[in-house]
C-alpha atoms as a PDB file:
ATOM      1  CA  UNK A   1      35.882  31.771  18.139  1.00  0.00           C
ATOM      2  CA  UNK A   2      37.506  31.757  21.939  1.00  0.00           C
ATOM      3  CA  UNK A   3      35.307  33.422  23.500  1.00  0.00           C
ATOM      4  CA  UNK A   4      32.568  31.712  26.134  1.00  0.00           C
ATOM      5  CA  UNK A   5      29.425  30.607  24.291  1.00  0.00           C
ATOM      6  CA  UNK A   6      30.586  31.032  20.990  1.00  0.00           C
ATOM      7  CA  UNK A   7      31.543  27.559  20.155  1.00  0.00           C
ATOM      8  CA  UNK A   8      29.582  25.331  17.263  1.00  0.00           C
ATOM      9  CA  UNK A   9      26.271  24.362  19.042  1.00  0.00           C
ATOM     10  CA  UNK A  10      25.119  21.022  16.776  1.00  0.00           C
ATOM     11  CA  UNK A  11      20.957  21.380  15.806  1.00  0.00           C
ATOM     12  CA  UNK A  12      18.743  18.302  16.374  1.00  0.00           C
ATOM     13  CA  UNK A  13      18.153  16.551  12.905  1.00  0.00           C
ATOM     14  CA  UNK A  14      16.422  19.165  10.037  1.00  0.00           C
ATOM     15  CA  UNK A  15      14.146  17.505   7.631  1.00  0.00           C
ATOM     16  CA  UNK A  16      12.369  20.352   5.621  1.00  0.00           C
ATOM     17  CA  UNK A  17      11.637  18.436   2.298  1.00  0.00           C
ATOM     18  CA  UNK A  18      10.247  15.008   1.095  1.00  0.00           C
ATOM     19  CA  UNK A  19      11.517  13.436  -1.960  1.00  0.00           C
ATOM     20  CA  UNK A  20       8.773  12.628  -4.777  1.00  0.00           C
ATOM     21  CA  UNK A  21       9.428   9.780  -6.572  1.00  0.00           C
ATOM     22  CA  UNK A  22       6.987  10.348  -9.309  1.00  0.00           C
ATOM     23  CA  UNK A  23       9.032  14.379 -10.108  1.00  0.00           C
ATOM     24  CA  UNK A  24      12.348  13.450 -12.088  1.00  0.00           C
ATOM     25  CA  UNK A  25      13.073  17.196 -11.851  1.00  0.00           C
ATOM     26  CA  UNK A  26      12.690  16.897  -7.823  1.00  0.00           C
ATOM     27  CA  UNK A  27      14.810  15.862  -4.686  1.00  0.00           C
ATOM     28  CA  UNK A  28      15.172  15.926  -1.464  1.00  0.00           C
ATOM     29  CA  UNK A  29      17.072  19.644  -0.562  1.00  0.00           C
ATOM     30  CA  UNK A  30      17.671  20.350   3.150  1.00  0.00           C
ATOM     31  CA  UNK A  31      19.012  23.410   2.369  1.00  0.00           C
ATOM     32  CA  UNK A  32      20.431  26.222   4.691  1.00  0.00           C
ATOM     33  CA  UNK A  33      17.910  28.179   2.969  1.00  0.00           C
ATOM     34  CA  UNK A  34      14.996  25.897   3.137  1.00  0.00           C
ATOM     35  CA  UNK A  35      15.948  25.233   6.930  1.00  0.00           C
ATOM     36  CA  UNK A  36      16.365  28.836   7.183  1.00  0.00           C
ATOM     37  CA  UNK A  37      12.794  29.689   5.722  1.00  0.00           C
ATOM     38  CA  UNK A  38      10.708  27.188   7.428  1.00  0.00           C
ATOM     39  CA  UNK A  39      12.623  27.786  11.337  1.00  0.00           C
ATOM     40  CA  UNK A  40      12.984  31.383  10.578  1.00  0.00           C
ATOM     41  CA  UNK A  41      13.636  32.036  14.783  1.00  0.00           C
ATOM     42  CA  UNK A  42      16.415  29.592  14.700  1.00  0.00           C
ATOM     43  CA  UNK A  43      19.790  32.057  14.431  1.00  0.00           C
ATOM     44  CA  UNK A  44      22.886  30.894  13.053  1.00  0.00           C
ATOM     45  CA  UNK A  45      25.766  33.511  12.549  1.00  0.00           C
ATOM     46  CA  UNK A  46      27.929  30.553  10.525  1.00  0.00           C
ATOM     47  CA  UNK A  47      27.675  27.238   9.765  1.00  0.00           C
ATOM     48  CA  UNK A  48      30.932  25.519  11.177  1.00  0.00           C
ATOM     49  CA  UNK A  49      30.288  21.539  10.274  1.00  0.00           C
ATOM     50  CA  UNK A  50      26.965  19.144   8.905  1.00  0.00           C
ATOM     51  CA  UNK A  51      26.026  16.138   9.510  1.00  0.00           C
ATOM     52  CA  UNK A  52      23.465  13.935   6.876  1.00  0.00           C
ATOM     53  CA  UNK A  53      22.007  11.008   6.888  1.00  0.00           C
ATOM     54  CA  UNK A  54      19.203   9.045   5.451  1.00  0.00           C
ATOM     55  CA  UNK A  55      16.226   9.164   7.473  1.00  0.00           C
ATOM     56  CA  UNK A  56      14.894   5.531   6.939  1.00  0.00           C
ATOM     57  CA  UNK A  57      18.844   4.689   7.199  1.00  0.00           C
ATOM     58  CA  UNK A  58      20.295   6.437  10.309  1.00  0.00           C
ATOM     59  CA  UNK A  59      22.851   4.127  11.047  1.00  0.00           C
ATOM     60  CA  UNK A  60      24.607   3.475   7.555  1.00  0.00           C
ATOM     61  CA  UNK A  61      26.792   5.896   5.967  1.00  0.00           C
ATOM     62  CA  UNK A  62      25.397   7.459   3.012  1.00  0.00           C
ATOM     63  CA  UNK A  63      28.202   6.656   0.866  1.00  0.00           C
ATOM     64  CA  UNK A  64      26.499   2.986   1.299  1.00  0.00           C
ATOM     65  CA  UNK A  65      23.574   3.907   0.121  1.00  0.00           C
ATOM     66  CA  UNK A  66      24.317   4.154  -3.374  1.00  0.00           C
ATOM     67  CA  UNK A  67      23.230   7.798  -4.147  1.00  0.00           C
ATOM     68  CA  UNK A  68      24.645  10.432  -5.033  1.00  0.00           C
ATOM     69  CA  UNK A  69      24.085  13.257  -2.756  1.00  0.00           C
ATOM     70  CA  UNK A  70      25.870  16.755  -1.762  1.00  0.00           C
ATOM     71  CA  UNK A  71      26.384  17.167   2.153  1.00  0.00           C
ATOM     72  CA  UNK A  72      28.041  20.296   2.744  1.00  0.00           C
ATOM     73  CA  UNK A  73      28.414  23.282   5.154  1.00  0.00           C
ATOM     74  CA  UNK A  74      28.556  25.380   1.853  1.00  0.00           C
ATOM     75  CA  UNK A  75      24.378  24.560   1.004  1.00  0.00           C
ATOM     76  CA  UNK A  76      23.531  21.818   3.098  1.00  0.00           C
ATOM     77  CA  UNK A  77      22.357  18.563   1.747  1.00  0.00           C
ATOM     78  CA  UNK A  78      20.950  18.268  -1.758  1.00  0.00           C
ATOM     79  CA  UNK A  79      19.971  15.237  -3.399  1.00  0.00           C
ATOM     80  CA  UNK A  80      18.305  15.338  -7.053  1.00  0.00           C
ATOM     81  CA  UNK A  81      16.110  12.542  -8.241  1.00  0.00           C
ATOM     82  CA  UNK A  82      17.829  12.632 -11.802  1.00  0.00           C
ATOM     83  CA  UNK A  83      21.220  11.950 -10.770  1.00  0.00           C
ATOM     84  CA  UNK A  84      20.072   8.314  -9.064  1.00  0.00           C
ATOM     85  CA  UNK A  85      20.223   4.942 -10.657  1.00  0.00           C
ATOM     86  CA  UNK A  86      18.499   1.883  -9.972  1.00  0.00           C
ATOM     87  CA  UNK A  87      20.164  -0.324  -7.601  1.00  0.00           C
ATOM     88  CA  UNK A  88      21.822  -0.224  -3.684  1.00  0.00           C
ATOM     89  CA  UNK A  89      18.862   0.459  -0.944  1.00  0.00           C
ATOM     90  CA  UNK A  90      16.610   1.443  -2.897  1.00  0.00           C
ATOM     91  CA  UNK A  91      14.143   0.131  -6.185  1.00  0.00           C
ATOM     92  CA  UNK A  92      13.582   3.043  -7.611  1.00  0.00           C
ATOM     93  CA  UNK A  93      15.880   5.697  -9.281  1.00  0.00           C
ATOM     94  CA  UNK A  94      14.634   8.611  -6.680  1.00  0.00           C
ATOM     95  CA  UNK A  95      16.466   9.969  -3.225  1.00  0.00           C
ATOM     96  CA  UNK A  96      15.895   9.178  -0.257  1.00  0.00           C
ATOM     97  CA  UNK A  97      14.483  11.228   2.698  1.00  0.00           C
ATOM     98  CA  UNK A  98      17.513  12.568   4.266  1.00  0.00           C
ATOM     99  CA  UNK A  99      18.127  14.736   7.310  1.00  0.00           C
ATOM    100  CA  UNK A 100      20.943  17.238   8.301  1.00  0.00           C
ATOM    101  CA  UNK A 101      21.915  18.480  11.512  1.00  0.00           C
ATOM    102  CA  UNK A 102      23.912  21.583  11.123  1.00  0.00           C
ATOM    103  CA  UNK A 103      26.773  22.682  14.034  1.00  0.00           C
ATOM    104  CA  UNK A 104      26.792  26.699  13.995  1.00  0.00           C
ATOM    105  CA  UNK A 105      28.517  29.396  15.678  1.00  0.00           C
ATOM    106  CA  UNK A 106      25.408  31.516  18.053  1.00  0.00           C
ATOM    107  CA  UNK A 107      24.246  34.460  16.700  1.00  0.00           C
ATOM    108  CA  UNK A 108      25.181  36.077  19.203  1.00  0.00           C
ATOM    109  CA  UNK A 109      27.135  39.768  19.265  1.00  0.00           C
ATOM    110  CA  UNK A 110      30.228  38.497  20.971  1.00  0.00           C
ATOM    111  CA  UNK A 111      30.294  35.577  18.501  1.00  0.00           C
ATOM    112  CA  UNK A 112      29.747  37.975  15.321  1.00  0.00           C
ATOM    113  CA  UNK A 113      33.004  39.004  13.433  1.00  0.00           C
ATOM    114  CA  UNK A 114      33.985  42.722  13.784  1.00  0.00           C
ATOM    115  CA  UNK A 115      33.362  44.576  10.297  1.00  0.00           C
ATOM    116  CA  UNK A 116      36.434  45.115   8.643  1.00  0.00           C
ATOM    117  CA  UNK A 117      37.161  48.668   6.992  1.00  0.00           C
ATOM    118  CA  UNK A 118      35.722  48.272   3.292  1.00  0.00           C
ATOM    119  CA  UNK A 119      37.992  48.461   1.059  1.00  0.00           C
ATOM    120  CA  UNK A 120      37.864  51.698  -1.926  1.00  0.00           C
ATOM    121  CA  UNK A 121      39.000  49.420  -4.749  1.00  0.00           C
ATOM    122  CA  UNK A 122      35.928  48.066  -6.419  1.00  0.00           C
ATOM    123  CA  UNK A 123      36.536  44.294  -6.683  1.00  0.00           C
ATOM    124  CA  UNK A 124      35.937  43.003 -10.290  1.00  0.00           C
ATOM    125  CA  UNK A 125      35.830  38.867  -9.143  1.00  0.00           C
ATOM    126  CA  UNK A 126      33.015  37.257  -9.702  1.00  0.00           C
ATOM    127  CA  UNK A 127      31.327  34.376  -7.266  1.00  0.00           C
ATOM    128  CA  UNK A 128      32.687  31.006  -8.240  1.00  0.00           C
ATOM    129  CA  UNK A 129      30.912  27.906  -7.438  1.00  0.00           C
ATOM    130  CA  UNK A 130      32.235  24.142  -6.858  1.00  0.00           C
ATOM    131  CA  UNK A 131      30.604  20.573  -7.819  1.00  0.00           C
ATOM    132  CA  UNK A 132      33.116  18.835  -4.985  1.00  0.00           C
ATOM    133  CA  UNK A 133      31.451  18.194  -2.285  1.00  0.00           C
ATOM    134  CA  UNK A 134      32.789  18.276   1.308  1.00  0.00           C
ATOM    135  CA  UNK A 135      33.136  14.883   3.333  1.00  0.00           C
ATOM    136  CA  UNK A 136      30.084  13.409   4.364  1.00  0.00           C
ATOM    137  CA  UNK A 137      29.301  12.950   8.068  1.00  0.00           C
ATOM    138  CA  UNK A 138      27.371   9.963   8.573  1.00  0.00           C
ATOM    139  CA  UNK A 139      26.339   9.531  12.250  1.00  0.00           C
ATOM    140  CA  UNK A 140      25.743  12.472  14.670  1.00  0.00           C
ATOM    141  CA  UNK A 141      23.129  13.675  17.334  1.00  0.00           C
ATOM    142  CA  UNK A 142      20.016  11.556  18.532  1.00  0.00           C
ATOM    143  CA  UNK A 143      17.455  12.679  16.973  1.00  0.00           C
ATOM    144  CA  UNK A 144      14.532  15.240  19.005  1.00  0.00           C
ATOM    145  CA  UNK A 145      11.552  16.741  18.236  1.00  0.00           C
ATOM    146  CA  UNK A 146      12.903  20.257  18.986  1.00  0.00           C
ATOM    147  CA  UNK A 147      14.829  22.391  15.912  1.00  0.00           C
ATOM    148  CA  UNK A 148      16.693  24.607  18.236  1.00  0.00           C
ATOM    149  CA  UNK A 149      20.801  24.419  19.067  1.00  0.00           C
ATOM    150  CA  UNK A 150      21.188  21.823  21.232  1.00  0.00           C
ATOM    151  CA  UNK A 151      24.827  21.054  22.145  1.00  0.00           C
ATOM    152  CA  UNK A 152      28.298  22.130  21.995  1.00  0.00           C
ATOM    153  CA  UNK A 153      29.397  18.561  21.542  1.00  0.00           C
ATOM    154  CA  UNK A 154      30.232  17.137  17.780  1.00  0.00           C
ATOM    155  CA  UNK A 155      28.732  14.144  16.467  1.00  0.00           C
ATOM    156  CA  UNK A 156      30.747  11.261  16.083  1.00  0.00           C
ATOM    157  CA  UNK A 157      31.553  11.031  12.505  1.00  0.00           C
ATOM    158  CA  UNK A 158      32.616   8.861   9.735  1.00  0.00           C
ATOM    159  CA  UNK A 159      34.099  10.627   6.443  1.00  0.00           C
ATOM    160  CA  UNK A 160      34.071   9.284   3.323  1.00  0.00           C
END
Protein backbone atom coordinates (compact mmCIF):
# COMPACT_ATOMS: atom_id res chain seq x y z
CA UNK A 1 0.00 0.00 0.00
CA UNK A 2 1.35 3.80 -0.90
CA UNK A 3 -0.80 5.54 0.65
CA UNK A 4 0.00 7.57 4.20
CA UNK A 5 -0.67 5.33 7.21
CA UNK A 6 -1.11 2.28 5.50
CA UNK A 7 2.24 0.78 5.92
CA UNK A 8 2.89 -2.65 8.16
CA UNK A 9 2.64 -1.33 11.80
CA UNK A 10 4.73 -4.34 13.86
CA UNK A 11 2.48 -5.47 17.32
CA UNK A 12 4.36 -5.72 20.65
CA UNK A 13 5.08 -9.52 21.38
CA UNK A 14 1.53 -11.85 21.46
CA UNK A 15 1.62 -14.70 23.83
CA UNK A 16 -2.01 -16.15 23.98
CA UNK A 17 -1.18 -19.85 24.92
CA UNK A 18 1.07 -21.85 27.39
CA UNK A 19 2.48 -25.09 26.42
CA UNK A 20 1.55 -28.18 28.81
CA UNK A 21 4.06 -30.51 29.10
CA UNK A 22 2.05 -33.20 30.67
CA UNK A 23 -0.80 -32.98 27.07
CA UNK A 24 1.10 -34.90 24.16
CA UNK A 25 -1.88 -33.81 22.03
CA UNK A 26 -1.09 -29.98 23.09
CA UNK A 27 1.27 -27.01 22.06
CA UNK A 28 1.91 -23.84 22.19
CA UNK A 29 -0.43 -22.03 19.11
CA UNK A 30 -0.17 -18.22 18.83
CA UNK A 31 -2.45 -18.24 16.27
CA UNK A 32 -3.94 -15.28 14.19
CA UNK A 33 -7.05 -16.69 15.42
CA UNK A 34 -6.24 -17.20 19.00
CA UNK A 35 -4.59 -13.59 18.97
CA UNK A 36 -7.57 -12.54 17.18
CA UNK A 37 -10.10 -14.00 19.84
CA UNK A 38 -8.48 -13.01 22.98
CA UNK A 39 -7.53 -8.95 21.59
CA UNK A 40 -10.70 -8.89 19.70
CA UNK A 41 -10.28 -4.61 19.47
CA UNK A 42 -6.94 -5.05 17.94
CA UNK A 43 -7.74 -4.56 13.86
CA UNK A 44 -5.63 -5.96 11.33
CA UNK A 45 -6.81 -5.70 7.60
CA UNK A 46 -3.60 -8.18 6.54
CA UNK A 47 -0.90 -9.66 8.00
CA UNK A 48 2.26 -8.45 5.96
CA UNK A 49 5.37 -10.23 8.02
CA UNK A 50 5.85 -12.30 11.78
CA UNK A 51 8.22 -12.42 13.94
CA UNK A 52 8.64 -15.62 16.75
CA UNK A 53 10.62 -16.34 19.25
CA UNK A 54 10.92 -18.34 22.36
CA UNK A 55 9.89 -16.53 25.30
CA UNK A 56 12.46 -17.93 27.89
CA UNK A 57 14.94 -17.61 24.70
CA UNK A 58 14.53 -14.11 23.15
CA UNK A 59 17.80 -13.73 21.89
CA UNK A 60 18.53 -17.16 20.05
CA UNK A 61 17.04 -18.04 16.86
CA UNK A 62 14.56 -20.67 17.05
CA UNK A 63 16.10 -22.76 14.52
CA UNK A 64 18.71 -23.24 17.61
CA UNK A 65 16.44 -24.37 19.70
CA UNK A 66 15.94 -27.68 18.41
CA UNK A 67 12.11 -27.71 17.81
CA UNK A 68 10.22 -27.91 15.33
CA UNK A 69 7.86 -25.11 15.03
CA UNK A 70 5.68 -23.27 12.15
CA UNK A 71 6.20 -19.34 12.11
CA UNK A 72 4.23 -17.98 9.43
CA UNK A 73 2.15 -14.96 8.25
CA UNK A 74 -0.22 -17.71 6.78
CA UNK A 75 -1.42 -18.98 10.76
CA UNK A 76 1.02 -17.59 12.94
CA UNK A 77 3.18 -19.68 15.12
CA UNK A 78 2.24 -23.25 15.98
CA UNK A 79 4.24 -25.57 17.85
CA UNK A 80 2.82 -29.21 18.77
CA UNK A 81 4.16 -31.11 21.71
CA UNK A 82 4.21 -34.46 19.59
CA UNK A 83 6.44 -33.38 16.96
CA UNK A 84 9.47 -32.58 19.72
CA UNK A 85 12.26 -34.86 20.71
CA UNK A 86 14.36 -34.96 23.60
CA UNK A 87 17.43 -33.03 23.34
CA UNK A 88 18.72 -29.09 22.39
CA UNK A 89 17.32 -26.46 25.19
CA UNK A 90 15.15 -28.29 26.53
CA UNK A 91 14.70 -31.93 28.80
CA UNK A 92 11.63 -32.72 27.92
CA UNK A 93 9.97 -33.63 24.53
CA UNK A 94 7.29 -30.54 24.86
CA UNK A 95 7.46 -26.76 23.17
CA UNK A 96 8.42 -24.08 24.44
CA UNK A 97 6.50 -20.85 25.33
CA UNK A 98 6.87 -18.84 22.28
CA UNK A 99 5.72 -15.36 21.30
CA UNK A 100 4.87 -13.68 17.90
CA UNK A 101 4.73 -10.22 17.00
CA UNK A 102 2.76 -9.80 13.88
CA UNK A 103 3.49 -6.54 11.29
CA UNK A 104 -0.07 -5.71 9.64
CA UNK A 105 -1.45 -3.38 7.24
CA UNK A 106 -4.25 -0.80 9.54
CA UNK A 107 -7.59 -1.55 9.20
CA UNK A 108 -8.20 1.30 8.07
CA UNK A 109 -10.64 2.28 4.83
CA UNK A 110 -7.90 3.86 2.80
CA UNK A 111 -5.70 0.83 3.56
CA UNK A 112 -8.61 -1.78 2.61
CA UNK A 113 -8.46 -3.19 -1.02
CA UNK A 114 -11.28 -1.98 -3.36
CA UNK A 115 -13.79 -5.02 -4.07
CA UNK A 116 -13.24 -6.32 -7.30
CA UNK A 117 -16.37 -7.11 -9.64
CA UNK A 118 -17.26 -10.89 -8.73
CA UNK A 119 -16.84 -12.88 -11.19
CA UNK A 120 -20.28 -15.10 -12.82
CA UNK A 121 -18.25 -18.27 -13.34
CA UNK A 122 -18.65 -20.38 -10.27
CA UNK A 123 -15.08 -21.42 -9.34
CA UNK A 124 -14.80 -25.25 -8.81
CA UNK A 125 -10.98 -25.04 -6.87
CA UNK A 126 -10.84 -26.11 -3.76
CA UNK A 127 -8.59 -24.47 -0.71
CA UNK A 128 -5.18 -26.06 -0.72
CA UNK A 129 -3.04 -26.07 2.25
CA UNK A 130 0.96 -26.24 2.67
CA UNK A 131 3.28 -28.05 5.44
CA UNK A 132 6.37 -25.51 4.30
CA UNK A 133 6.69 -23.12 6.46
CA UNK A 134 7.80 -19.52 5.75
CA UNK A 135 11.31 -18.26 7.11
CA UNK A 136 11.50 -17.77 10.61
CA UNK A 137 12.20 -14.31 12.05
CA UNK A 138 14.12 -14.59 15.08
CA UNK A 139 14.69 -11.16 16.73
CA UNK A 140 12.24 -8.20 16.44
CA UNK A 141 10.51 -5.51 18.71
CA UNK A 142 11.27 -5.00 22.55
CA UNK A 143 8.91 -6.44 24.18
CA UNK A 144 5.74 -4.09 26.08
CA UNK A 145 3.00 -4.70 28.05
CA UNK A 146 0.58 -3.12 25.52
CA UNK A 147 -1.02 -5.53 22.46
CA UNK A 148 -1.79 -2.67 20.23
CA UNK A 149 0.27 -1.64 16.72
CA UNK A 150 3.11 -0.07 17.74
CA UNK A 151 5.49 0.88 14.90
CA UNK A 152 5.99 1.19 11.31
CA UNK A 153 9.55 0.04 11.70
CA UNK A 154 10.53 -3.88 10.96
CA UNK A 155 12.33 -5.90 13.33
CA UNK A 156 15.68 -6.78 12.62
CA UNK A 157 15.62 -10.26 11.46
CA UNK A 158 17.53 -13.36 10.96
CA UNK A 159 16.03 -16.09 8.42
CA UNK A 160 16.68 -19.43 8.53
Amino acid sequence: CCLPGCECIWSDWFDVTYPDASDKNGGDYETFENIWKNYPTWECAKVENVSCRAQKFPSTPIADLGQKVECSVDVGLICNNKDQQIGGIIPMPVCLNYEISVCCTPNYPECLPTPSTPSTTPSTASPTTSSVSTPISTTAPTPTAERTPSSATPPTTTTT
